[in-house]
N, C-alpha and C. Protein backbone atom coordinates (compact mmCIF):
# COMPACT_ATOMS: atom_id res chain seq x y z
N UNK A 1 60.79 11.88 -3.13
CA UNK A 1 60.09 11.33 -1.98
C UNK A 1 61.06 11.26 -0.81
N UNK A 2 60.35 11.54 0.34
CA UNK A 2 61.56 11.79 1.53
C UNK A 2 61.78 10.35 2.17
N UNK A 3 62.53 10.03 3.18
CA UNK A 3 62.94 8.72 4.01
C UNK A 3 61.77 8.65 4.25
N UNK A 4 61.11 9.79 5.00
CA UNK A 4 60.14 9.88 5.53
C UNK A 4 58.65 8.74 5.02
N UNK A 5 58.43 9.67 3.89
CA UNK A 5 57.68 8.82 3.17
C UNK A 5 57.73 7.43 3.21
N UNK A 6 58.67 7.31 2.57
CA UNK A 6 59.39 6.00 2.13
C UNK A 6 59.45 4.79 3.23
N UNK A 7 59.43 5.32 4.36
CA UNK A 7 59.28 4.87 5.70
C UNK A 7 57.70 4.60 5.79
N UNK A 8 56.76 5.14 5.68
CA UNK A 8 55.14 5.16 5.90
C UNK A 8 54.61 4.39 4.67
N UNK A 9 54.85 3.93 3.68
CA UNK A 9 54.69 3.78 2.40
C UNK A 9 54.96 2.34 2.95
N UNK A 10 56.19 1.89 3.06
CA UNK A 10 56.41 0.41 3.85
C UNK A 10 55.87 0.03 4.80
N UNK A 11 55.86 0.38 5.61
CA UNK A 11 55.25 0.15 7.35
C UNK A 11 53.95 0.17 6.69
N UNK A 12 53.30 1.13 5.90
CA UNK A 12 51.58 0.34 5.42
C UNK A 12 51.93 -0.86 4.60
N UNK A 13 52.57 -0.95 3.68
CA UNK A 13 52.43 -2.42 3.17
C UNK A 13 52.91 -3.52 4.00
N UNK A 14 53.91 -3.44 4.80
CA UNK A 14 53.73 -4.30 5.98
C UNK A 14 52.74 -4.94 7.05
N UNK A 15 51.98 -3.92 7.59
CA UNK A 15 50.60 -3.70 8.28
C UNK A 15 49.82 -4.23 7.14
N UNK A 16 49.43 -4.34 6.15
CA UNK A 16 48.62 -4.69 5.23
C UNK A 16 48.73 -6.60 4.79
N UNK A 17 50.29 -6.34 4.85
CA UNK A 17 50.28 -8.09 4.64
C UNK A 17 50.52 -8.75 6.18
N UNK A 18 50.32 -7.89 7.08
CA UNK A 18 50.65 -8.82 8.39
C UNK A 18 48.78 -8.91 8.96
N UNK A 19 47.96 -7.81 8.65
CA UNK A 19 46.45 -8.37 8.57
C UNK A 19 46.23 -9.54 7.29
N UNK A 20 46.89 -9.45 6.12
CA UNK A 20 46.25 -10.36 5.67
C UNK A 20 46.45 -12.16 6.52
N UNK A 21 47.98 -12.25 6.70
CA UNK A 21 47.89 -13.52 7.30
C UNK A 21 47.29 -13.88 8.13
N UNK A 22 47.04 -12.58 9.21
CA UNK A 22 46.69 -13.35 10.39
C UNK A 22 45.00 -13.61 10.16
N UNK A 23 44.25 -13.20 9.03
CA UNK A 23 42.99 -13.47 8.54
C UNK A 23 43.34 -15.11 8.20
N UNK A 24 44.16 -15.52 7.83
CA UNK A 24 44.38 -17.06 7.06
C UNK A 24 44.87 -17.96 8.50
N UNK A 25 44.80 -17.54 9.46
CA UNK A 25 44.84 -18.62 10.90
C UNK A 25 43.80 -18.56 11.62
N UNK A 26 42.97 -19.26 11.86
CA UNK A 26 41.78 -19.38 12.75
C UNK A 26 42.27 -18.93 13.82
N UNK A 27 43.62 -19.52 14.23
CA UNK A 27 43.30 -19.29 15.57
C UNK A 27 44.63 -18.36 16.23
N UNK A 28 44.54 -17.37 15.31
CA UNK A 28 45.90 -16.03 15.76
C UNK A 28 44.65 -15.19 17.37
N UNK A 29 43.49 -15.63 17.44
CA UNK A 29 43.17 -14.77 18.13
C UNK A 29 43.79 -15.22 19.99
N UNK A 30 43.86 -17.08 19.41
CA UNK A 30 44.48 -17.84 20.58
C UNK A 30 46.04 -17.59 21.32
N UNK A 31 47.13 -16.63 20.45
CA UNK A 31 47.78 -16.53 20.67
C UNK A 31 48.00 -15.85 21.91
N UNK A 32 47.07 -15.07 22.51
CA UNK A 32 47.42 -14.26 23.39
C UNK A 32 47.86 -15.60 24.77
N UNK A 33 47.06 -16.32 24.42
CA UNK A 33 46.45 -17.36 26.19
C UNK A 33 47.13 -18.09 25.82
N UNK A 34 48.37 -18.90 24.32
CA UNK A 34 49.60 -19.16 24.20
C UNK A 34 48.13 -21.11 23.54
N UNK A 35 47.32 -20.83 23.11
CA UNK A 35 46.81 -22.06 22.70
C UNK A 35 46.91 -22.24 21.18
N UNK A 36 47.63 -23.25 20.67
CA UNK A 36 47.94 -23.71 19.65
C UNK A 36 46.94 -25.02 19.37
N UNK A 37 45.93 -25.04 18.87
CA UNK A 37 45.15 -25.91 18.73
C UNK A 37 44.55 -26.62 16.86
N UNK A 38 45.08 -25.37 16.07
CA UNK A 38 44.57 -25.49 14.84
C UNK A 38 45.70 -25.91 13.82
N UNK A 39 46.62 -26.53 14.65
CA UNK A 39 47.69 -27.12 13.44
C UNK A 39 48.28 -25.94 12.77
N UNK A 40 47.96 -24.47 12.91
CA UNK A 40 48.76 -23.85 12.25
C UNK A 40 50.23 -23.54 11.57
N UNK A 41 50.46 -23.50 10.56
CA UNK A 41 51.38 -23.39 9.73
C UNK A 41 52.52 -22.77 10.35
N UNK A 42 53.36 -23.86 10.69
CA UNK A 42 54.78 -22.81 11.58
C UNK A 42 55.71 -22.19 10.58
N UNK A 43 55.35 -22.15 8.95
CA UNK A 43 56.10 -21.12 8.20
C UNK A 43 55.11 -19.74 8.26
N UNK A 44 54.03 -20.22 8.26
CA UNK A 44 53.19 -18.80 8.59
C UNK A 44 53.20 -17.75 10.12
N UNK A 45 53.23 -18.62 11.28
CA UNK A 45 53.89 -17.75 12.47
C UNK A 45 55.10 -17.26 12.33
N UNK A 46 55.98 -17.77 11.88
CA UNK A 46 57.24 -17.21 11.17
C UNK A 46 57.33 -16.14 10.73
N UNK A 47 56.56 -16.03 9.40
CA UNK A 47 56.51 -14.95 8.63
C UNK A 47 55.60 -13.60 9.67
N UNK A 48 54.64 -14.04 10.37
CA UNK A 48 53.86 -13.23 11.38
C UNK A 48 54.91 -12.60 12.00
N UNK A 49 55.62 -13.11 13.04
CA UNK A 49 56.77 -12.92 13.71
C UNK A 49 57.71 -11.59 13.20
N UNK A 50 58.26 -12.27 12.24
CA UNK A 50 59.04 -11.46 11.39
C UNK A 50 58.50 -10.29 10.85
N UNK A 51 57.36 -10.35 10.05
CA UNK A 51 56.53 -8.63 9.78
C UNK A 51 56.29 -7.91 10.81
N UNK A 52 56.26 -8.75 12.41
CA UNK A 52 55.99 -7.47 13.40
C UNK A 52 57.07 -7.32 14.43
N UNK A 53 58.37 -7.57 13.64
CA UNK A 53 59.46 -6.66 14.15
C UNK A 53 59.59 -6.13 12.98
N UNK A 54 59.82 -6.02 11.83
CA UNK A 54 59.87 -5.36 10.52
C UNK A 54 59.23 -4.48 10.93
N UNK A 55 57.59 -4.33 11.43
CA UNK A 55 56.51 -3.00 11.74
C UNK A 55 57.65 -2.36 12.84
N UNK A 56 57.33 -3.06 13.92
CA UNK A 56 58.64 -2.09 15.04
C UNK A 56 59.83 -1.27 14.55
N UNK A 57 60.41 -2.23 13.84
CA UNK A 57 61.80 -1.43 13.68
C UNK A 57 61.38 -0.35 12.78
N UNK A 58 60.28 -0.16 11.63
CA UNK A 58 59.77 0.97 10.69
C UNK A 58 59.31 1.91 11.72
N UNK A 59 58.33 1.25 12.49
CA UNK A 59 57.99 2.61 13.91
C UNK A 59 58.61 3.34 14.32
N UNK A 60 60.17 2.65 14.82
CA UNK A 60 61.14 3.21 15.48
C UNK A 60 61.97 4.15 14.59
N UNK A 61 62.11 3.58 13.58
CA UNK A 61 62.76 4.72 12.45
C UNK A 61 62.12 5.99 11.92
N UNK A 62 60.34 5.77 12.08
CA UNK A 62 59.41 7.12 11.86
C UNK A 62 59.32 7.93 12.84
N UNK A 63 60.08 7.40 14.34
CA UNK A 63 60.20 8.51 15.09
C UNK A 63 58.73 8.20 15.89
């Protein structure tokens, strides 16, 4: 299997668990307008955070 692969293979399971969380916050859709209203889990924005530079930096490495 090439980097290549191996690269697309991650970046989907990444993308896959970074939709699942943001299904488990009511209110990820609030993030844009910066409203924090639902008590959300600040280990879970965390982990959000973190999977979508993990996605970036896999992007950037697939070229």
């Amino acid at each position: 299997m090439s980097v290549s692969d191996n690269i697309k293979q991650e970046l989907a399971l990444k993308l896959s668990q970074l939709e699942e969380l943001k299904k488990s916050l009511p209110s990820y859709k609030d993030r844009q307008c910066g409203v924090f209203k639902h008590n959300d889990s600040v280990e879970l924005w965390e982990r959000i955070e973190e999977l979508e530079e993990e996605i970036e930096n896999l992007k950037k490495q697939g070229g």
